[in-house]
Protein backbone atom coordinates (compact mmCIF):
# COMPACT_ATOMS: atom_id res chain seq x y z
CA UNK A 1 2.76 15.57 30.27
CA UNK A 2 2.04 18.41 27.97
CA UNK A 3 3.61 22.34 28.12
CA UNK A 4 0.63 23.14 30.11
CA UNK A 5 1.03 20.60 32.55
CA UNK A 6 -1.68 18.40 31.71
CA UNK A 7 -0.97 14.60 31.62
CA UNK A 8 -2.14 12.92 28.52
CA UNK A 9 -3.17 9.63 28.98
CA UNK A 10 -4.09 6.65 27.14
CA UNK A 11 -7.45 6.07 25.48
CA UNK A 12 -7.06 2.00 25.35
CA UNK A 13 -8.20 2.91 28.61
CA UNK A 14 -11.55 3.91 27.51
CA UNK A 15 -12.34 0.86 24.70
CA UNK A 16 -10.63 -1.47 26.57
CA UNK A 17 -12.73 -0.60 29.98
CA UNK A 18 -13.48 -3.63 32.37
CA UNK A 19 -16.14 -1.55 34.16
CA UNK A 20 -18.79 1.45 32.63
CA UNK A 21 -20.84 3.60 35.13
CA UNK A 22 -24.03 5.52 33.37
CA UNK A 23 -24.82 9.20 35.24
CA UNK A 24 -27.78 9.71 34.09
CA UNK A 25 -29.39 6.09 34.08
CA UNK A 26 -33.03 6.19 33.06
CA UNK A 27 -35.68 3.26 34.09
CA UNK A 28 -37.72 4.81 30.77
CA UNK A 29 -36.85 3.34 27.85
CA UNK A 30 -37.93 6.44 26.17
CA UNK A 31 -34.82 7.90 27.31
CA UNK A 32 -31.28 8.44 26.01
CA UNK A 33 -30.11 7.05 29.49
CA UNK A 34 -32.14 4.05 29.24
CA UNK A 35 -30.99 3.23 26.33
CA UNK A 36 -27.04 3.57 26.84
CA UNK A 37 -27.73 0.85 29.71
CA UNK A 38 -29.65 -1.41 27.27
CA UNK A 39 -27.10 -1.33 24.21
CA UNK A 40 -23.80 -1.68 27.22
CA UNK A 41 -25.40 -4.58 29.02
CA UNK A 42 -26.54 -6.17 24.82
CA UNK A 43 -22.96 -6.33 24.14
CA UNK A 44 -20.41 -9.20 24.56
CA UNK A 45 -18.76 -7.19 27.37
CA UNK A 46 -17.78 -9.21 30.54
CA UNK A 47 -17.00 -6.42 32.61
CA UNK A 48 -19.28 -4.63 35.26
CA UNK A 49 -22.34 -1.62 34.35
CA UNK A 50 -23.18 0.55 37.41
CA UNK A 51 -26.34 2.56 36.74
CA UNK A 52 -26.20 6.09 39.05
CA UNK A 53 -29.24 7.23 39.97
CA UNK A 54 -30.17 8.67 43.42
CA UNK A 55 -34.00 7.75 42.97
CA UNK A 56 -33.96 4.08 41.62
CA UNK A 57 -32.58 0.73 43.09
CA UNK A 58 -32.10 -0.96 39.67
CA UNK A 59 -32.36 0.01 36.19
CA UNK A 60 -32.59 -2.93 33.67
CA UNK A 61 -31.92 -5.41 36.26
CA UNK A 62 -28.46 -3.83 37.03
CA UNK A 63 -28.27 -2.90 40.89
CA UNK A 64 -27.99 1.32 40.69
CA UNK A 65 -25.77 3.52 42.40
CA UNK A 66 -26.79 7.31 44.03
CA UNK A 67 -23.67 8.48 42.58
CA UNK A 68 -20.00 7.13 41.43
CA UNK A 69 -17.99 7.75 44.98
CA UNK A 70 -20.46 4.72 46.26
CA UNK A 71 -19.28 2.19 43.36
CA UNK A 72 -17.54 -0.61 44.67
CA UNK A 73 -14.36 -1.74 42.87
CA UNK A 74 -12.53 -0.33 39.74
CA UNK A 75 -13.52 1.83 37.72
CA UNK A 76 -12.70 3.05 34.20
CA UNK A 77 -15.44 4.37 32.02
CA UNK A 78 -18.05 7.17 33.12
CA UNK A 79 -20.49 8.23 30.68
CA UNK A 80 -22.41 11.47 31.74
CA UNK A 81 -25.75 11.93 30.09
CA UNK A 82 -26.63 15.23 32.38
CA UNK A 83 -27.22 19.00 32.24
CA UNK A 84 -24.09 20.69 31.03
CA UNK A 85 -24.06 22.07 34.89
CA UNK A 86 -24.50 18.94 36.70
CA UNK A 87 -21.27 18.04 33.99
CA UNK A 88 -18.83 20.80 35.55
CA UNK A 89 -19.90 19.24 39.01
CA UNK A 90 -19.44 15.78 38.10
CA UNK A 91 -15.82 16.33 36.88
CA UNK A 92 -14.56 17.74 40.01
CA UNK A 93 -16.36 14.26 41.43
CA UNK A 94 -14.73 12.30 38.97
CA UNK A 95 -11.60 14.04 39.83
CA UNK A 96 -12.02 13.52 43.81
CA UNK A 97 -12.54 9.73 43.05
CA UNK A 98 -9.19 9.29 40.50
CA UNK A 99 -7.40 11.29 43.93
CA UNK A 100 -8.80 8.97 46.16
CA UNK A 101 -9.59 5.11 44.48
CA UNK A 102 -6.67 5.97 41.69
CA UNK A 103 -8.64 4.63 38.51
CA UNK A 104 -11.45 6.52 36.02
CA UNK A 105 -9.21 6.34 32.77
CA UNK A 106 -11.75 8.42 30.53
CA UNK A 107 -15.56 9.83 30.57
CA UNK A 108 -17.33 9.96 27.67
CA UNK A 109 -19.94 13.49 27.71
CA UNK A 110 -23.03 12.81 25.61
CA UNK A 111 -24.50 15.98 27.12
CA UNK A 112 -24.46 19.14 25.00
CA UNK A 113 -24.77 22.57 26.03
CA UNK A 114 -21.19 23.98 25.82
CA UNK A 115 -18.72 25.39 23.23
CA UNK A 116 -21.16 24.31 20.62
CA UNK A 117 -23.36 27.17 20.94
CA UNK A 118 -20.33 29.95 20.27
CA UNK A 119 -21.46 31.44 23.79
CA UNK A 120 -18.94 32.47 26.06
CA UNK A 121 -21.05 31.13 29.42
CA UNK A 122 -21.20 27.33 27.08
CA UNK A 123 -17.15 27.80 26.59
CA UNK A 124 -16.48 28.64 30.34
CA UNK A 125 -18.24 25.58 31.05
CA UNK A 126 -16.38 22.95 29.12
CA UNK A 127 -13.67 24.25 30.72
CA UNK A 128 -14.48 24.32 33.67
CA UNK A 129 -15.52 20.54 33.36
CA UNK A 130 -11.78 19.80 31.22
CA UNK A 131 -9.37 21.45 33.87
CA UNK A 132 -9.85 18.85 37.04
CA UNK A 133 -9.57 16.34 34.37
CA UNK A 134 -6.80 16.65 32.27
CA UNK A 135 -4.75 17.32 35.42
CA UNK A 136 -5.03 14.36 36.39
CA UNK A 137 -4.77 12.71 32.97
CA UNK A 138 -8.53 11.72 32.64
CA UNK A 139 -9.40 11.12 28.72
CA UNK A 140 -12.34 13.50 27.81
CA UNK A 141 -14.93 11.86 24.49
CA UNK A 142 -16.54 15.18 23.61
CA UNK A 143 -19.05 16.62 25.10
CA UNK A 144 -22.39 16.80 22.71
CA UNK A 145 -21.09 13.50 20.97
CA UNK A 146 -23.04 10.30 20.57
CA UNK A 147 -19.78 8.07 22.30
CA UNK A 148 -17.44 4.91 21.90
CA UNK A 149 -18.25 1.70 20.42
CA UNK A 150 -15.28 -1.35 20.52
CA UNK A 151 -17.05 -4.17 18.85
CA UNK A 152 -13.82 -6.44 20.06
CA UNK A 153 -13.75 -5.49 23.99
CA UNK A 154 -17.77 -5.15 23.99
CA UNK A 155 -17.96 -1.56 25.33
CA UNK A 156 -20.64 0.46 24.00
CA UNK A 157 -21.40 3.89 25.41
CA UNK A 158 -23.97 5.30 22.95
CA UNK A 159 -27.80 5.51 23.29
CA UNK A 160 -28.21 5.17 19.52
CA UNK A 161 -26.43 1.91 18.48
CA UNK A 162 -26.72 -1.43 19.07
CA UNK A 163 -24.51 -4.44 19.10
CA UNK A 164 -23.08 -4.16 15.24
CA UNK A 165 -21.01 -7.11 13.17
CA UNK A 166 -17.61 -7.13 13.74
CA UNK A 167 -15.15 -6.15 11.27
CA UNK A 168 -12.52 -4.04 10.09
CA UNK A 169 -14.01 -0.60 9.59
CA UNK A 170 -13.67 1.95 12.36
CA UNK A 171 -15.75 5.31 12.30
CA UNK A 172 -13.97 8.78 13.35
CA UNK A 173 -17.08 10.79 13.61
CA UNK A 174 -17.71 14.97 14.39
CA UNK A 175 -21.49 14.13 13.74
CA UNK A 176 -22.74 11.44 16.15
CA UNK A 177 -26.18 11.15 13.72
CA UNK A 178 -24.25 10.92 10.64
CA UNK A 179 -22.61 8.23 12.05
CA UNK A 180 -25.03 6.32 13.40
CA UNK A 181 -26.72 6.66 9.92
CA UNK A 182 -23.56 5.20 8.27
CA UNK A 183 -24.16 2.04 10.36
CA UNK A 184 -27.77 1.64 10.13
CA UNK A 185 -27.86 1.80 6.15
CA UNK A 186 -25.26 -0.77 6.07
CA UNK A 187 -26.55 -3.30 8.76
CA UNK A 188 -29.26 -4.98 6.44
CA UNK A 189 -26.88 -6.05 3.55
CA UNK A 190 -24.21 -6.65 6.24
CA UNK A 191 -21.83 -4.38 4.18
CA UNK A 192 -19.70 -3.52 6.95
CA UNK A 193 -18.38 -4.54 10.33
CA UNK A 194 -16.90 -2.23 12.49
CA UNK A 195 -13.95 -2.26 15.02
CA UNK A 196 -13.88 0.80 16.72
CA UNK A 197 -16.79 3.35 16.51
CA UNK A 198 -16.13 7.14 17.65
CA UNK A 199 -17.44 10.18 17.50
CA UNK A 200 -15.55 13.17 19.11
CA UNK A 201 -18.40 15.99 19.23
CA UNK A 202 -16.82 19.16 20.20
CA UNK A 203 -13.21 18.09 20.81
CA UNK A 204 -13.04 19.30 23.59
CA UNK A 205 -9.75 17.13 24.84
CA UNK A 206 -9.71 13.99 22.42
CA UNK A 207 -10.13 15.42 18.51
CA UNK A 208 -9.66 13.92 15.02
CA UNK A 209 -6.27 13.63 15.44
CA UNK A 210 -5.25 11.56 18.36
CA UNK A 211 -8.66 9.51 17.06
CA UNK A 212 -6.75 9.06 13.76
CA UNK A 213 -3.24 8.26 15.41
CA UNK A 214 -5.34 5.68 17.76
CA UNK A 215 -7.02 3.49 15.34
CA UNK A 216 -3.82 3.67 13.00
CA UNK A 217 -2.20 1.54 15.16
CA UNK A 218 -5.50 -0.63 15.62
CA UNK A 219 -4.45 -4.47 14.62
CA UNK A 220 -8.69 -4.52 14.28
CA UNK A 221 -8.69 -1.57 12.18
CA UNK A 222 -8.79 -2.12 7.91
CA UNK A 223 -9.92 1.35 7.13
CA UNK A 224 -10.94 4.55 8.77
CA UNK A 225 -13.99 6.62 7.47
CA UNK A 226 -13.59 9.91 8.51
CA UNK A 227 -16.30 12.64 9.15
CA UNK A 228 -15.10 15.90 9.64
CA UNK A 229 -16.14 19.40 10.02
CA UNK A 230 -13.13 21.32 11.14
CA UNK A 231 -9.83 20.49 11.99
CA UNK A 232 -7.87 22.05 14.40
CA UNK A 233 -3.87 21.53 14.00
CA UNK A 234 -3.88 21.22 10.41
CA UNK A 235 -0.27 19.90 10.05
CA UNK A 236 -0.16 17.63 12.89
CA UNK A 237 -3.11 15.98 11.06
CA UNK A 238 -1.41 15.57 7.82
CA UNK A 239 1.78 13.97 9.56
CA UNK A 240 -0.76 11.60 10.99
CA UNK A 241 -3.03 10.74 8.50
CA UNK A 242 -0.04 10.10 6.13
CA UNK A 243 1.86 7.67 8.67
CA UNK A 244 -1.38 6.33 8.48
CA UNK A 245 -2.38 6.16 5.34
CA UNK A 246 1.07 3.66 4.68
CA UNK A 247 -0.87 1.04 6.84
CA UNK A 248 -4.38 1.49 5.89
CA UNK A 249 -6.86 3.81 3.78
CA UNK A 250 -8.38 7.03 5.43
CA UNK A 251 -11.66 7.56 3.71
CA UNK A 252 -12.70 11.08 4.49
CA UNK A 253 -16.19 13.30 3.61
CA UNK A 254 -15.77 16.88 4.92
CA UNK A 255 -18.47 19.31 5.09
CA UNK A 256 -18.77 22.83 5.53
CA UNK A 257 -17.80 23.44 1.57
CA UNK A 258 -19.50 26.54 1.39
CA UNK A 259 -20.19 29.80 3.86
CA UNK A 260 -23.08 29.00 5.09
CA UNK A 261 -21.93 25.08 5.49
CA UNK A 262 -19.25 26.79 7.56
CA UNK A 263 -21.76 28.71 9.41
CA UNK A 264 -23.70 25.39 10.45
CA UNK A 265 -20.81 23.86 11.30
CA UNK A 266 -20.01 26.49 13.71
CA UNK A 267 -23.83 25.87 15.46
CA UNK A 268 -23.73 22.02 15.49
CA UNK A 269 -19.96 21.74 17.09
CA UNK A 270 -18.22 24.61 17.15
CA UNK A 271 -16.12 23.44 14.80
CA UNK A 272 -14.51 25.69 11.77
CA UNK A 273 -14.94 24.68 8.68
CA UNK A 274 -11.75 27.09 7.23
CA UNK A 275 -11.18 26.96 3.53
CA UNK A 276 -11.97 24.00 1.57
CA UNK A 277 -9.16 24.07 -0.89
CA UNK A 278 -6.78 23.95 1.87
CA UNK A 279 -8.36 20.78 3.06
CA UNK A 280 -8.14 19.59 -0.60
CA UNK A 281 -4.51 19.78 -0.65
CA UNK A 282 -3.97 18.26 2.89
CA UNK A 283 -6.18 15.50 2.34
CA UNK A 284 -4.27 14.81 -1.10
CA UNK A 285 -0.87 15.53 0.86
CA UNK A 286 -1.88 13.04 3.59
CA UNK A 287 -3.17 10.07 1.25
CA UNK A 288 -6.33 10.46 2.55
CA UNK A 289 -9.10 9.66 0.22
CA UNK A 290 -11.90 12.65 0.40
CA UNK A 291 -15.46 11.74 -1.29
CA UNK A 292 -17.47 14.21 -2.83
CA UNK A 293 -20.80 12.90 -1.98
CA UNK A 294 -22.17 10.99 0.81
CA UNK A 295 -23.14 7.72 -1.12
CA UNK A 296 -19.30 8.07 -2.10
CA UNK A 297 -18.52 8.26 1.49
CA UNK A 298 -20.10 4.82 2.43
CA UNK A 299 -19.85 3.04 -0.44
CA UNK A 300 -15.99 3.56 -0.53
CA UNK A 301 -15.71 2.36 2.99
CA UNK A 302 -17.52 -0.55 2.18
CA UNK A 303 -14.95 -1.60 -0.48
CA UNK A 304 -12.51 -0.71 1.27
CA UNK A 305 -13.28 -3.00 3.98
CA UNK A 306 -13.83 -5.97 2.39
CA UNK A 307 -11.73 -6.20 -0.90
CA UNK A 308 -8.47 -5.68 -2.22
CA UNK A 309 -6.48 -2.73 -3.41
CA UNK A 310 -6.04 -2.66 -7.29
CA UNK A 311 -2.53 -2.87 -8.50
CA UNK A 312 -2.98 -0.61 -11.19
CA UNK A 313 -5.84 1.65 -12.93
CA UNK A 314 -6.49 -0.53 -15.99
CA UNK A 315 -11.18 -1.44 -15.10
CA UNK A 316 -12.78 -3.92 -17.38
CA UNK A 317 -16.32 -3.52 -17.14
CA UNK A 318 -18.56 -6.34 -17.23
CA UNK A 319 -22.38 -6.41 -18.18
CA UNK A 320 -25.67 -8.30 -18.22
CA UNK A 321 -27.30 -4.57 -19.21
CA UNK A 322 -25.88 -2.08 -22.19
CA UNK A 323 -26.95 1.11 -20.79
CA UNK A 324 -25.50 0.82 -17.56
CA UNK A 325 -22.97 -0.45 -18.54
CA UNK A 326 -21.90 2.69 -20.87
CA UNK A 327 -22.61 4.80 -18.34
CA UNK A 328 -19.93 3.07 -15.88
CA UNK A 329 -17.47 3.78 -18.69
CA UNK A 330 -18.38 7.42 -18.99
CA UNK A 331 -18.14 8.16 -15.32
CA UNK A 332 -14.66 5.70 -14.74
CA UNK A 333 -12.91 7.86 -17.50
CA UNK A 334 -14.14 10.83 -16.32
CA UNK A 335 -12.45 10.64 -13.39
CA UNK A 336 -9.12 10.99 -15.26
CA UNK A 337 -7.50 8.30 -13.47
CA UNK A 338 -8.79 5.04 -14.50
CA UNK A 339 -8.00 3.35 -17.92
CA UNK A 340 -10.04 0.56 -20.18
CA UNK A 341 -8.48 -2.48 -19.86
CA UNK A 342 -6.72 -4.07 -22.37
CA UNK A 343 -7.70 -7.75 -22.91
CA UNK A 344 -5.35 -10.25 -24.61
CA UNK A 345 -6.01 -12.00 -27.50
CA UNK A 346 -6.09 -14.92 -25.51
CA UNK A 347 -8.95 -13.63 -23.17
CA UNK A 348 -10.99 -12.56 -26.00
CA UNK A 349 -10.85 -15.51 -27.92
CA UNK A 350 -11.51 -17.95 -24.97
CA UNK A 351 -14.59 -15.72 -24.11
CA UNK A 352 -15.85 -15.45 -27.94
CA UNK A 353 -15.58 -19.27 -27.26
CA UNK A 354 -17.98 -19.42 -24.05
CA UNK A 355 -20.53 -16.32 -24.94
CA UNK A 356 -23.16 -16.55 -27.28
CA UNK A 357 -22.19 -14.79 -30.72
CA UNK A 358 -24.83 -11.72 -29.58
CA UNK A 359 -21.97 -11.26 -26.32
CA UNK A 360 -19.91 -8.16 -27.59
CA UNK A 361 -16.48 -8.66 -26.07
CA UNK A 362 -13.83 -5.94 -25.86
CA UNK A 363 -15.32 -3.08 -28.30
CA UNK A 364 -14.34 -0.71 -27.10
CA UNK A 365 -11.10 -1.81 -24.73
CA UNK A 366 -12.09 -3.36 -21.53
CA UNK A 367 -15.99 -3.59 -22.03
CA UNK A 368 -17.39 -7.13 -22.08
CA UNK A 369 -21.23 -7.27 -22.47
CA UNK A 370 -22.72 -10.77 -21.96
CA UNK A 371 -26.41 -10.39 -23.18
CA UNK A 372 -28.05 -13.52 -23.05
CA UNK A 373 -24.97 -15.44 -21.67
CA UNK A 374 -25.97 -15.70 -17.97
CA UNK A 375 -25.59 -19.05 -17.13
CA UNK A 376 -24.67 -20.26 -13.40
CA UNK A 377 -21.53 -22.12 -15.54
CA UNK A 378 -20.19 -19.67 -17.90
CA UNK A 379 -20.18 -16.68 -14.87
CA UNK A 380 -17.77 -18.57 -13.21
CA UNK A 381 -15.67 -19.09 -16.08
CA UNK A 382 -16.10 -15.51 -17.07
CA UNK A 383 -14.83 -13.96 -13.95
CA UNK A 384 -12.00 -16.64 -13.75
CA UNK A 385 -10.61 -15.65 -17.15
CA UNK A 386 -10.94 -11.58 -16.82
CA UNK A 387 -9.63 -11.86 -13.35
CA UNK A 388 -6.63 -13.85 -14.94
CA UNK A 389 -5.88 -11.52 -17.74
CA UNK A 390 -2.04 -9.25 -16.66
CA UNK A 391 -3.66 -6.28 -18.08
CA UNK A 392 -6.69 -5.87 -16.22
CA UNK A 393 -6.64 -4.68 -12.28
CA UNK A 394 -10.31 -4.99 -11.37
CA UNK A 395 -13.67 -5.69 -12.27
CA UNK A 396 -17.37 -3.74 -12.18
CA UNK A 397 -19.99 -5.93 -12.70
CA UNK A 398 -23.27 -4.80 -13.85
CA UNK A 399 -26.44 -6.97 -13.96
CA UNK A 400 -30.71 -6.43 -13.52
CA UNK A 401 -30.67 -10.14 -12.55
CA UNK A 402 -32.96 -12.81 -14.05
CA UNK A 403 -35.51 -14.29 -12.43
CA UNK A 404 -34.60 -17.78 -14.00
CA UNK A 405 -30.94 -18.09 -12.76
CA UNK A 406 -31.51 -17.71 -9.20
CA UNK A 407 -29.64 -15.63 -6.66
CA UNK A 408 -27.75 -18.48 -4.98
CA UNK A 409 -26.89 -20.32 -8.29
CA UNK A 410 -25.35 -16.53 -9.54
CA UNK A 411 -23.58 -15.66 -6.70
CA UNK A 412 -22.15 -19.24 -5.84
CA UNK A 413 -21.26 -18.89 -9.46
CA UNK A 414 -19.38 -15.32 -9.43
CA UNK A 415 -17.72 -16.31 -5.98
CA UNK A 416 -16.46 -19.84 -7.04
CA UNK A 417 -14.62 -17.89 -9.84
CA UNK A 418 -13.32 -14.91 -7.88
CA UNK A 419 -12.23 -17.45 -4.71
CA UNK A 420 -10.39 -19.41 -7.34
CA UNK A 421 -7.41 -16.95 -6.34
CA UNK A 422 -5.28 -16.89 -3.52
CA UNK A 423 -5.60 -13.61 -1.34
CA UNK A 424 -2.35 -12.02 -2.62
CA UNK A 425 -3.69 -12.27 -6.41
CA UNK A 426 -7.06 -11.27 -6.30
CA UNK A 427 -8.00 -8.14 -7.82
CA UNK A 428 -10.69 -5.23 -6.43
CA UNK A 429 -14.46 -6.83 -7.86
CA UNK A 430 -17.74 -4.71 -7.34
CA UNK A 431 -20.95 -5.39 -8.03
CA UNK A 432 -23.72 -2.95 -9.15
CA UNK A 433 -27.18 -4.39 -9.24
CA UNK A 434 -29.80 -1.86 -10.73
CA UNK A 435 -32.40 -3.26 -8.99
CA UNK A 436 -31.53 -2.28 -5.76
CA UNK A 437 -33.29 -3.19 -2.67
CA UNK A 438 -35.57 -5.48 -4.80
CA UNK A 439 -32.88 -8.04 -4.67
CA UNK A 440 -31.80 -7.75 -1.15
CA UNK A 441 -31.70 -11.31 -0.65
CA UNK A 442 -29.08 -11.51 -3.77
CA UNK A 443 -27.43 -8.39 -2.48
CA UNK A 444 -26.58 -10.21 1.05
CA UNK A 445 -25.03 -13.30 -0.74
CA UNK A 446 -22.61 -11.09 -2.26
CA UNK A 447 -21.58 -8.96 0.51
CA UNK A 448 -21.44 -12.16 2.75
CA UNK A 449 -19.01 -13.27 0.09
CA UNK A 450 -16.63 -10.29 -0.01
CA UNK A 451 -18.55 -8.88 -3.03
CA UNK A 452 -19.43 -5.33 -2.05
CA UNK A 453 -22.85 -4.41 -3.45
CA UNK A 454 -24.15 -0.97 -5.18
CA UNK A 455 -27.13 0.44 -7.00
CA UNK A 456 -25.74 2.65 -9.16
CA UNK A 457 -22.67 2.40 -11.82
CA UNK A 458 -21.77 5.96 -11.35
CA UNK A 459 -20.82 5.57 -7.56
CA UNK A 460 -19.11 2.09 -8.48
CA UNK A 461 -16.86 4.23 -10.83
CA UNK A 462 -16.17 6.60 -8.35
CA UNK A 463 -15.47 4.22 -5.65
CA UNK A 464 -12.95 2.23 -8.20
CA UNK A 465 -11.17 5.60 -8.90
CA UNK A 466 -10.94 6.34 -5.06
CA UNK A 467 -8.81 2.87 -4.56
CA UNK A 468 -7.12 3.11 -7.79
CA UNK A 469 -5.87 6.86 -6.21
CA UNK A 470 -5.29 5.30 -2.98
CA UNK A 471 -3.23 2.45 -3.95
CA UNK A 472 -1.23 4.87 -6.82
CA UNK A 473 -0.54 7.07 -3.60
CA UNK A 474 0.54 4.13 -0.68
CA UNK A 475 2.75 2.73 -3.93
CA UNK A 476 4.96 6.40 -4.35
CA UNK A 477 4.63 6.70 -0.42
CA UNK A 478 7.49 4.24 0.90
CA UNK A 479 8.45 6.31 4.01
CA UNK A 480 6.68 4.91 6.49
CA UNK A 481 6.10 1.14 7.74
């Protein structure tokens, strides 16, 4: 219990629900509450769905309810896709039931139509709806939020996302689109899989915070990517986000940069933005790793889910294709933290060895560009001896493959080389394939292999840097365990 008087409870209660009622059920599958029933019951979830709806006797096949005092057994989860009005009514409900059956551990409020709007008749209104709750210590997602995903428990509360791949990423969201883009760009190549997904809307009880403190002690959680657009408590959230950053990466895009970012902010959740160099120095403060674009965003997430952190900034880049490969160099040193490898003797010589005599191999430091040496054998070999090397900490690899060598034959290749190590010695690799989604069915290989993917060698630079900062940070960081 809080100074107010509110009891705070715990949200395992919401992802770990054994039962999900739907206000707002919808037999149209044009609608959002039509679809929230559709994803729920699509999951692996073994608990129960209740549909409420006065007018209908089942939705989906799922016997409905007229309204949530009429639900037999326990319940946990209630997500409200109503008028912000029918919202205030249905939390003095919700509240009657907790007073009378003694369960309802959260709601989750897709509705909008509150403090998001900046009027005061919108703010009266979510609280209004908040007070019967958190006296009773009901957990409040939102409202105007998109909802809870927990790929592990099978809960799913959102009308906008279906069952996803499991995995280690979990998404702390303000934006429930932005979110939901996140996941749907990376579903094809299978470049993530997610543990927890949450967006918070306008934080009304549950904000970035407590979201943060949550999935930091997640055992399903690798990494967090954060989307934020104002953060309220400023130095509770670095105190969290650097306990948490000891454990696992925080990967953070924050908008609102400039004054009329901070304005629509304000209009989407109420949110504000407040100055963006403070937010530079606690993210830095807190470990937390902020990208500067959106591709930067994802693609960071991505390779921070699946490979390892570098144990020091020395980047040999390795190419099938000069120009992009130059530019990778340009845009890792640019970023003022990453250094050229430094390949032994040794390494050179065995590669001069292997490569054809057109191969140019460590002029300048750390570049090694393999022309017309691109067969299934000598990759393997290639990334075995670089990956060896004590001065080098990770690998870019750059190719517009050939239509001769075969996607398996490459990737089977560049994977039989990399797996070659044991988990504790292998070292971060990326891939960056020019051709983009022309090679899908090459991309999937690799990211089915560990290998994240990318189009670009400028965001595979940046996304090297990011871990090379994160790991430099978690290494002078020794405080917490």
């Amino acid at each position: 219990m809080n100074a107010a008087g509110q009891v705070k409870g715990s949200l395992s209660g919401l992802f770990n629900a054994r039962s999900i009622a739907v206000v707002g059920a919808s037999p149209r599958r044009d609608k959002p509450g039509n679809h929230v029933i559709r994803h729920a019951k699509a999951m692996d979830f073994d608990g129960q769905i209740y549909p409420v709806n006065p007018t209908q006797k089942t939705i989906e096949g799922i016997k409905c309810y007229p309204d949530i005092m009429s639900i037999p057994g326990r319940l946990d989860l209630i997500v409200l896709i109503v008028g912000a009005d029918e919202c205030v009514r249905m939390a003095r409900e919700i509240a009657r039931r907790r007073d009378e059956k003694g369960d309802v551990a959260g709601i989750v409020v897709v509705s909008g139509g509150f403090s998001e709007g900046g009027s005061a008749e919108g703010e009266e209104k979510e609280k209004a709806m908040l007070e019967p709750l958190q006296a009773r210590g009901i957990r409040l997602i939102g409202p105007n939020c998109l909802g809870i995903i927990d790929q592990y428990s099978g809960v799913n509360t959102t009308f906008d996302v279906p069952p996803y791949n499991k995995g280690g990423v979990s998404v702390v969201s303000q934006s429930g689109a932005l979110a939901a883009s996140f996941l749907t760009w990376a579903k094809d190549m299978e470049q993530i899989g997610i543990s927890k997904f949450f967006t918070v809307g306008n934080m009304a009880d549950v904000d970035v915070n407590e979201a943060v403190e949550f999935l930091g002690e997640d055992e399903n959680t690798r990494v967090i990517a954060l989307y934020v657009e104002g953060i309220r408590q400023g130095r509770r959230f670095v105190e969290a986000a650097k306990k948490v950053s000891q454990r696992k990466p925080v990967v953070a895009y924050k908008s609102g940069r400039t004054s009329f970012g901070s304005g629509a902010v304000r209009s989407h959740t109420g949110a504000v933005a407040g100055n963006d160099r403070i937010y530079d120095g606690a993210f830095r403060q807190a470990g937390v790793i902020r990208a500067a674009t959106i591709a930067e965003f994802f693609y960071t997430v991505c390779a921070m889910g699946k490979q390892p952190l570098p144990r020091g900034n020395r980047v040999c880049v390795l190419t099938v294709v000069g120009g992009p490969g130059t530019i990778c160099i340009d845009a890792l040193l640019a970023t003022g933290v990453v250094e050229m490898a430094c390949l032994s003797d040794g390494t050179k010589g065995h590669l001069k060895e292997i490569l054809a005599p057109t191969a140019v191999v460590g002029e300048p430091h750390g570049y090694v560009d393999l022309t017309g040496s691109v067969t299934k054998e000598k990759h393997e070999e290639i990334v075995r001896t670089i990956l060896a090397d004590e001065g080098v900490d990770g690998i870019i690899y750059l190719n517009t493959p050939p239509p001769f060598l075969g996607d398996e034959k490459l990737v089977e290749s560049i994977l039989k080389g990399y797996n070659s190590f044991s988990e504790e010695d292998r070292k971060p690799l990326l891939c960056v394939l020019t051709f983009g989604s022309n090679v899908a069915g090459l991309r999937l290989l690799f990211e089915r292999g560990g290998i994240p993917t990318m189009e670009f060698p400028d965001i595979a630079a940046a996304v090297m840097a990011n871990m090379i900062r994160y790991s430099e940070w978690r290494n002078t960081h020794k405080t917490f365990k």
